[in-house]
Protein backbone atom coordinates (compact mmCIF):
# COMPACT_ATOMS: atom_id res chain seq x y z
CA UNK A 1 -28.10 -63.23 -43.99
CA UNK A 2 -25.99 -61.73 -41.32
CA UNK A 3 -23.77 -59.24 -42.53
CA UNK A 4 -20.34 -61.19 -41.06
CA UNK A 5 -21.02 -63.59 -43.85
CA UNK A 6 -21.96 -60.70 -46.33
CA UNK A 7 -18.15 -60.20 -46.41
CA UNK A 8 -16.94 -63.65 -46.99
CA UNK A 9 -17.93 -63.03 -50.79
CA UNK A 10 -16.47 -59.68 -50.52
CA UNK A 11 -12.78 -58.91 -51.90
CA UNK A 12 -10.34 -57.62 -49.13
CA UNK A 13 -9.68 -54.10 -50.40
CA UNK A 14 -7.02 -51.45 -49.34
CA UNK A 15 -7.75 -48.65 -46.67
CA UNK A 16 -6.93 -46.38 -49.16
CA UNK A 17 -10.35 -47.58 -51.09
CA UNK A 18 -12.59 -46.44 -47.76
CA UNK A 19 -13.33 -43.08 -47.25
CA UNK A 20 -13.92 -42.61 -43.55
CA UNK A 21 -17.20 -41.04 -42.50
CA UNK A 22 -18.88 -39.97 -39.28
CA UNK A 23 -18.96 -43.29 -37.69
CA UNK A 24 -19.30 -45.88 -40.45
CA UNK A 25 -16.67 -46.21 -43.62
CA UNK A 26 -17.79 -45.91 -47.01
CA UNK A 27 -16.18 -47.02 -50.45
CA UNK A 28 -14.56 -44.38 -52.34
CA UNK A 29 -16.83 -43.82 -55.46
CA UNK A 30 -16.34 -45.92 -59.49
CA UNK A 31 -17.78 -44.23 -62.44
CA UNK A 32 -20.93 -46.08 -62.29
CA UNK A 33 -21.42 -44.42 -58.82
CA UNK A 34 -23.45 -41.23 -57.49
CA UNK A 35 -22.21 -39.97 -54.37
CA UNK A 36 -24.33 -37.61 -51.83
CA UNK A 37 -21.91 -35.35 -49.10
CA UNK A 38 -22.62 -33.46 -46.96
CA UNK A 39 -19.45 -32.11 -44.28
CA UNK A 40 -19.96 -35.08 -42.07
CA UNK A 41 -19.73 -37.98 -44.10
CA UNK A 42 -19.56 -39.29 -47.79
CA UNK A 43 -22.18 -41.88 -49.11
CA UNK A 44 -21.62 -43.72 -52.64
CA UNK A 45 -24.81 -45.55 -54.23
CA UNK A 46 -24.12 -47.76 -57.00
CA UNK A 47 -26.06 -47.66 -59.59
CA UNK A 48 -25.47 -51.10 -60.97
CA UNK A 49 -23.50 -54.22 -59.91
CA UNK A 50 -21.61 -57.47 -61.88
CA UNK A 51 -22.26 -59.31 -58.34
CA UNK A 52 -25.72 -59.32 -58.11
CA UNK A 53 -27.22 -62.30 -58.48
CA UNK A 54 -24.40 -63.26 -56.36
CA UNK A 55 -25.03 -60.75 -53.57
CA UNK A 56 -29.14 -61.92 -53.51
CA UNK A 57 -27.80 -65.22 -53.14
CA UNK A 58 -25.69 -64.41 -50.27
CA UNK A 59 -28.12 -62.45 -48.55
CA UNK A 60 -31.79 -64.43 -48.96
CA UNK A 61 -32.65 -66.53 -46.14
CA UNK A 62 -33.46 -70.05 -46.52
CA UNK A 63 -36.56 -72.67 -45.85
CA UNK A 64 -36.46 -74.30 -42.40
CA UNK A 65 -37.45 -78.07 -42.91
CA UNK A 66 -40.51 -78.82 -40.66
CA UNK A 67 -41.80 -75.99 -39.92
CA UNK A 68 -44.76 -73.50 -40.90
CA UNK A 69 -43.29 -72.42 -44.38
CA UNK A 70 -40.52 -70.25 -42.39
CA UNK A 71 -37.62 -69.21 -43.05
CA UNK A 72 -33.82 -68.94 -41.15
CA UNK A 73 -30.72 -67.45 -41.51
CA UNK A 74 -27.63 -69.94 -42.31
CA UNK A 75 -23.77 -69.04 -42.05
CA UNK A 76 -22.45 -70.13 -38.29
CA UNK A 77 -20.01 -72.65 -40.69
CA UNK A 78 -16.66 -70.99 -40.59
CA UNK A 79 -18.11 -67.83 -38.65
CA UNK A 80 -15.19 -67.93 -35.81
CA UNK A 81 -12.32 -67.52 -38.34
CA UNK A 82 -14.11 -65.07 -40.53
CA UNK A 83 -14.85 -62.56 -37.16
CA UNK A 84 -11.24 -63.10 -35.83
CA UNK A 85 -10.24 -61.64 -39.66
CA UNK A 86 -12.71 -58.52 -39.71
CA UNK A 87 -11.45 -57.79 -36.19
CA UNK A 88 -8.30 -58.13 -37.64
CA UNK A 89 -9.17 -55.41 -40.58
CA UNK A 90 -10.46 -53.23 -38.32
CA UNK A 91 -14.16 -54.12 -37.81
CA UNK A 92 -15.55 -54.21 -34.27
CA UNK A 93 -19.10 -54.48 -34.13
CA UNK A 94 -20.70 -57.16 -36.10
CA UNK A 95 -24.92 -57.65 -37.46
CA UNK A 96 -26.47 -60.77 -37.69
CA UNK A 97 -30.25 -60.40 -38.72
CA UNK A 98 -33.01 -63.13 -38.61
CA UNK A 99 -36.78 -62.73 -38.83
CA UNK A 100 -40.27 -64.29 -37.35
CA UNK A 101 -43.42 -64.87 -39.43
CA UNK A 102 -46.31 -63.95 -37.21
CA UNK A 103 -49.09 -65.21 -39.85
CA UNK A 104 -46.55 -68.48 -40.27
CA UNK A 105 -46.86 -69.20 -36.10
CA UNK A 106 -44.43 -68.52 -35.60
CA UNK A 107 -43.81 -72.57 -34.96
CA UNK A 108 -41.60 -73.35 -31.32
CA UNK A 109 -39.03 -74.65 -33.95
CA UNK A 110 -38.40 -70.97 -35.95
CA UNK A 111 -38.52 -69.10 -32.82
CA UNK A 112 -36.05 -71.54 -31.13
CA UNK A 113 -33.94 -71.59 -34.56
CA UNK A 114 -33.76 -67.77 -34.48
CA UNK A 115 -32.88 -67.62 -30.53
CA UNK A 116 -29.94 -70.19 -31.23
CA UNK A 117 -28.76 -68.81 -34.44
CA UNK A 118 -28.79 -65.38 -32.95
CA UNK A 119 -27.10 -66.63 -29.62
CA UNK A 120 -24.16 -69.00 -31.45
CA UNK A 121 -23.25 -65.65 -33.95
CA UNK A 122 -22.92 -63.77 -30.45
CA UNK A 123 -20.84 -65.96 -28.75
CA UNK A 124 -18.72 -66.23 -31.50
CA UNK A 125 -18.51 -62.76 -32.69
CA UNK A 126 -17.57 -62.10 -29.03
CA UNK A 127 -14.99 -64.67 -28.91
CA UNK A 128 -12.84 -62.49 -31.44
CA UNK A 129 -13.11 -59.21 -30.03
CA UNK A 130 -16.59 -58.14 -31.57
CA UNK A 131 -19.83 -56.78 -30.66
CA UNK A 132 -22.74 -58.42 -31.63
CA UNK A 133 -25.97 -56.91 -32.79
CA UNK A 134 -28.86 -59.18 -31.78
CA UNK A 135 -31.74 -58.54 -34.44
CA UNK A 136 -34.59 -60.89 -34.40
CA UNK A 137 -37.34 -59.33 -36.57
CA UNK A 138 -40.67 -59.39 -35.75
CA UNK A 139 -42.26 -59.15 -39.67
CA UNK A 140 -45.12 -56.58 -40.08
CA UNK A 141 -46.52 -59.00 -42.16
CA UNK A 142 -50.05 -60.20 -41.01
CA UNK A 143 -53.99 -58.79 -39.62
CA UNK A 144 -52.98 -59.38 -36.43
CA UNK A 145 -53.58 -56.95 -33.56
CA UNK A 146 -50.94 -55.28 -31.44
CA UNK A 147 -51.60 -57.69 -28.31
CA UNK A 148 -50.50 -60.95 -30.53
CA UNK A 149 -47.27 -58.96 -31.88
CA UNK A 150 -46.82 -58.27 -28.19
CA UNK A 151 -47.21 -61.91 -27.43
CA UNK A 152 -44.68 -63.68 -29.71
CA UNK A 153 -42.12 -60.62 -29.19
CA UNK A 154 -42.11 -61.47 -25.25
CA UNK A 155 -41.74 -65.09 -26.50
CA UNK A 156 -39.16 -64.85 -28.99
CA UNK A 157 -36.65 -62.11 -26.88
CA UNK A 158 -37.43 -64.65 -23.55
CA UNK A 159 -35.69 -67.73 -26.08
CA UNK A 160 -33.08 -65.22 -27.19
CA UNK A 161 -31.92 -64.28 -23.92
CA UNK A 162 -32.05 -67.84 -22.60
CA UNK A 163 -29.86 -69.37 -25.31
CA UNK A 164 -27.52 -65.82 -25.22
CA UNK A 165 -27.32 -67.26 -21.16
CA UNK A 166 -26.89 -70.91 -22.34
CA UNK A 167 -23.81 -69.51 -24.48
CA UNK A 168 -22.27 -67.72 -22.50
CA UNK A 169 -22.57 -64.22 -23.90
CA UNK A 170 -21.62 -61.24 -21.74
CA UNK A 171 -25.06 -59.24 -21.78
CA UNK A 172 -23.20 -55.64 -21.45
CA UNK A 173 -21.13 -56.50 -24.89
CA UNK A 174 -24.14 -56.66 -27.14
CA UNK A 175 -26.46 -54.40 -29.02
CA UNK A 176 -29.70 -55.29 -29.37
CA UNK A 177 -32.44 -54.46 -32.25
CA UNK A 178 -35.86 -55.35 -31.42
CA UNK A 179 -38.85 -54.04 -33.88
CA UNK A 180 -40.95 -51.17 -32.36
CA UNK A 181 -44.10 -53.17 -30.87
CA UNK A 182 -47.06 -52.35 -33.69
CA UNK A 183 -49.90 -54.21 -35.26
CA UNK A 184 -49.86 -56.08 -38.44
CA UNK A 185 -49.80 -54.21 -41.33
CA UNK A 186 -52.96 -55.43 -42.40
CA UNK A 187 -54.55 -55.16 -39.58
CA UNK A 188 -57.87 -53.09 -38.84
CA UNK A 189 -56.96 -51.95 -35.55
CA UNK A 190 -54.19 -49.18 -35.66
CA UNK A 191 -52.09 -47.92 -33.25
CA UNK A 192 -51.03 -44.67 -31.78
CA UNK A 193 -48.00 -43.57 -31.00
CA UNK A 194 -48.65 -43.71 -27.49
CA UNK A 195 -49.84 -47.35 -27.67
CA UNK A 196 -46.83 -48.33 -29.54
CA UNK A 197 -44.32 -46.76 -26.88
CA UNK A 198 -46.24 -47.87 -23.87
CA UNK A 199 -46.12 -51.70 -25.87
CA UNK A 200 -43.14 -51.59 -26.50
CA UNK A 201 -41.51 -49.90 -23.41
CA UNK A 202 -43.42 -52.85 -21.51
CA UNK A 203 -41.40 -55.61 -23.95
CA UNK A 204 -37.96 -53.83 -23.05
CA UNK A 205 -38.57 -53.50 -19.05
CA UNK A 206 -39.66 -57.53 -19.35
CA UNK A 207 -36.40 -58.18 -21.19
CA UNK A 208 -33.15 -55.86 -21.49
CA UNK A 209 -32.40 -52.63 -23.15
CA UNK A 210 -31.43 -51.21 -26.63
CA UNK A 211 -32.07 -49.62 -30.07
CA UNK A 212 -34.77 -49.81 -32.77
CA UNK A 213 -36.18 -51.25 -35.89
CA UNK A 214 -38.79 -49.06 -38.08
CA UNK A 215 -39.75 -52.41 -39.52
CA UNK A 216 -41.32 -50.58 -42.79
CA UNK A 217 -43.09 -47.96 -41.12
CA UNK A 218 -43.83 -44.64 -42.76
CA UNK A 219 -40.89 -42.53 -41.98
CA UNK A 220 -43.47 -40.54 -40.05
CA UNK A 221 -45.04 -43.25 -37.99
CA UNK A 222 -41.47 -44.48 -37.17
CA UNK A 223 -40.71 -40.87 -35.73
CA UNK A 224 -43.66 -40.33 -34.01
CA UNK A 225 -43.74 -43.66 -31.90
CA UNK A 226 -40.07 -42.86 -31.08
CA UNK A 227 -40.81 -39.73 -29.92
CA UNK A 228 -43.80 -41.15 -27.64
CA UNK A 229 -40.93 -43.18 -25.56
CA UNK A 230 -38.98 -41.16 -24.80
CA UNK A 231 -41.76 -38.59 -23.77
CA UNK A 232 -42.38 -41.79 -21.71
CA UNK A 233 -41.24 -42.41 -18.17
CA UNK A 234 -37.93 -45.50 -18.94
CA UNK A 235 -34.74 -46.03 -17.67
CA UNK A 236 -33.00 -45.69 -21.36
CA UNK A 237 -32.19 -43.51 -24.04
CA UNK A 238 -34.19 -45.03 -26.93
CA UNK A 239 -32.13 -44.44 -29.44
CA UNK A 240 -33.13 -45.87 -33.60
CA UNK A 241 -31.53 -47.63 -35.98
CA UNK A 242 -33.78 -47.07 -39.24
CA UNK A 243 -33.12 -47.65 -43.29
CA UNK A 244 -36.26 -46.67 -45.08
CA UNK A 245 -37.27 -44.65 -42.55
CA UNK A 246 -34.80 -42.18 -43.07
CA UNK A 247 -33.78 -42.72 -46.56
CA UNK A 248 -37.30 -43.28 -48.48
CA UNK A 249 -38.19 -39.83 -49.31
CA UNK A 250 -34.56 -39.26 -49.81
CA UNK A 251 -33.81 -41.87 -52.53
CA UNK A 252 -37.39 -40.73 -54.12
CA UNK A 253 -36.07 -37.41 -54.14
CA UNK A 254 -33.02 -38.24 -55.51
CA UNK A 255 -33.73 -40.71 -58.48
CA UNK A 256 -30.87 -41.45 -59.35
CA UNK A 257 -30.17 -37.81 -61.30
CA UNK A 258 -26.85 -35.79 -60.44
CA UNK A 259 -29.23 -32.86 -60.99
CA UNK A 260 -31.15 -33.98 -57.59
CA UNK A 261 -28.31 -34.45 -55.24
CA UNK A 262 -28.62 -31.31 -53.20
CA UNK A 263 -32.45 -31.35 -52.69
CA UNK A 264 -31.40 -35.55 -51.86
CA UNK A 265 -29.17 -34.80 -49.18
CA UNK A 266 -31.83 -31.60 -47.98
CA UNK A 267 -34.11 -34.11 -47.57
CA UNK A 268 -31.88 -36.75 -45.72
CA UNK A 269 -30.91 -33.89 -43.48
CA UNK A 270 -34.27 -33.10 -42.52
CA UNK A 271 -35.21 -36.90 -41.81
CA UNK A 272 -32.06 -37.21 -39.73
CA UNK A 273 -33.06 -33.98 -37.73
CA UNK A 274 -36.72 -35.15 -37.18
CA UNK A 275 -35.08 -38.49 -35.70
CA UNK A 276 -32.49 -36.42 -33.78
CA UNK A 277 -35.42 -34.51 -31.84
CA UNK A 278 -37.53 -37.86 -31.22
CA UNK A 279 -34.62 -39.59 -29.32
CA UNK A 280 -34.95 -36.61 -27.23
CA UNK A 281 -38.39 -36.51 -27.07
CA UNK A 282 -38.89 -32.90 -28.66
CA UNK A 283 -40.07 -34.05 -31.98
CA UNK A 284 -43.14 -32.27 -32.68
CA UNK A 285 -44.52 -33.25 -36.85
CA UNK A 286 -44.66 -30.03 -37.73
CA UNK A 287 -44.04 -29.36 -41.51
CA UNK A 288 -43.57 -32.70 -42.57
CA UNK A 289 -44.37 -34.05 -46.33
CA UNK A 290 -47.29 -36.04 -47.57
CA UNK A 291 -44.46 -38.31 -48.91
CA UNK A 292 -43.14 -38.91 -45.25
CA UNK A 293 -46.51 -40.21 -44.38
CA UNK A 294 -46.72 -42.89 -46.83
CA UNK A 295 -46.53 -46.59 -44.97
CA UNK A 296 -43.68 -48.91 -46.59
CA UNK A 297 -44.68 -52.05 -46.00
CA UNK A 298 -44.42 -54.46 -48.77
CA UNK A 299 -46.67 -57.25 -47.91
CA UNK A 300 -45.49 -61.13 -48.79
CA UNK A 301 -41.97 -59.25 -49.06
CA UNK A 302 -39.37 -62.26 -49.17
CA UNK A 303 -36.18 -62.04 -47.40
């Protein structure tokens, strides 16, 4: 679900409950919570939560009637008031996620779902003073080869931009998020690094440019490939916008034991660095752990 309706369920709390970080603003830690610092920024983990079931429910996508067993992502249905109140609070930037079945299709109907969905949340996130991210997900799912993810990637970023035209959308006040260009996870034909960056350098010079997804990745794949484009001859800075690919090891590491904090956040540090020198092309694999290597795709995952 995007994240602007995330915070419709959420309470509207005090600015004195936020603990400003770096760049991104972080609740001040309960007792059920475990918090990892470092000088730059403070990062609380909960442990547990009363809203769960409540928070899964607000965040799974739903079927799409008629189509290939896919899936899309609902809340346009109040959207414009909710974005004029986070701008409001503070917020300017705002993420609205939605993904595409390869194995599924993808049917004309998902992709054209996504592309709409995705272009409506822009328009309207834009409308009251916010930046949209523009995330359609390619899913690693599948035994497909690297040319088909190519294929329905050029298809599904040409509907994007055509319905982000058809509403309006000022192209230079968006992010966008596309998934690194790879093979199914189950496929037998893998891809370098080199492959992946020339792939997916081709997709952004056919349609607009951005940042990245590691789209379950091993955190080492996810810094290799990066570092391969920007080795590359482009006309961006490929920058990366990854999850498990920076925090996997970390959170393994960590375990949720007070004791394990500092080797946690030496372990962040060092993903964070890695990433740092592959946006600049200087990333070179040395010294990395076995756990880094290890792939995190969870296949038939359900968002």
């Amino acid at each position: 679900m995007a994240s602007t309706s995330l915070l419709k369920a959420s309470p509207v709390l005090d600015k004195s409950d936020w603990v400003k970080g770096q760049s991104v603003l972080f609740r001040q830690p309960s007792s059920a919570s475990v918090v990892l610092r470092n000088r730059a920024t403070s990062l609380t983990v909960r442990a547990a939560s009363s809203y769960a079931d409540e928070l899964v429910k607000t965040a799974g996508l739903v079927p799409l009637v008629g189509s290939n067993n896919e899936s899309w992502c609902q809340g346009l249905d109040g959207l414009s008031s909710r974005t004029a109140a986070y701008y409001q609070q503070g917020a300017r930037f705002a993420k609205w996620r939605t993904v595409v079945s390869i194995p599924n299709g993808p049917s004309a109907l998902a992709v054209k779902e996504a592309a709409w969905g995705l272009a409506r949340y822009a328009a309207i996130s834009q409308d009251s003073g916010l930046v949209p991210i523009v995330e359609p997900e390619i899913l690693l799912d599948g035994e497909h080869d690297i040319d088909r993810t190519y294929e329905v990637a050029e298809k599904v970023w040409a509907e994007v931009f055509f319905y982000l035209a058809q509403n309006n959308v000022m192209f230079e006040g968006i992010l966008l998020k596309p998934s690194m260009v790879t093979p199914g996870a189950e496929s037998k034909d893998r891809a370098t690094p080199e492959q992946v960056a020339s792939y997916t350098l081709k997709l952004l010079r056919n349609r607009i440019p951005p940042a990245f997804l590691s789209g379950g990745q091993s955190e080492l794949e996810a810094t290799l490939n990066l570092n391969a484009m920007n080795q590359a001859p482009n006309p961006w800075h490929v920058s990366f916008s990854y999850a498990r690919a920076l925090q996997n090891t970390c959170l393994k590491t960590w375990g949720g034991r007070a004791e394990n904090v500092n080797a946690a956040q030496t372990t962040l540090l060092a993903r964070a660095k890695a990433n740092s020198l592959a946006q600049l092309g200087k990333y070179t694999g040395e010294g990395e752990s076995e756990e880094a290597k290890e792939g995190m795709f969870v296949k038939g995952y359900t968002y």
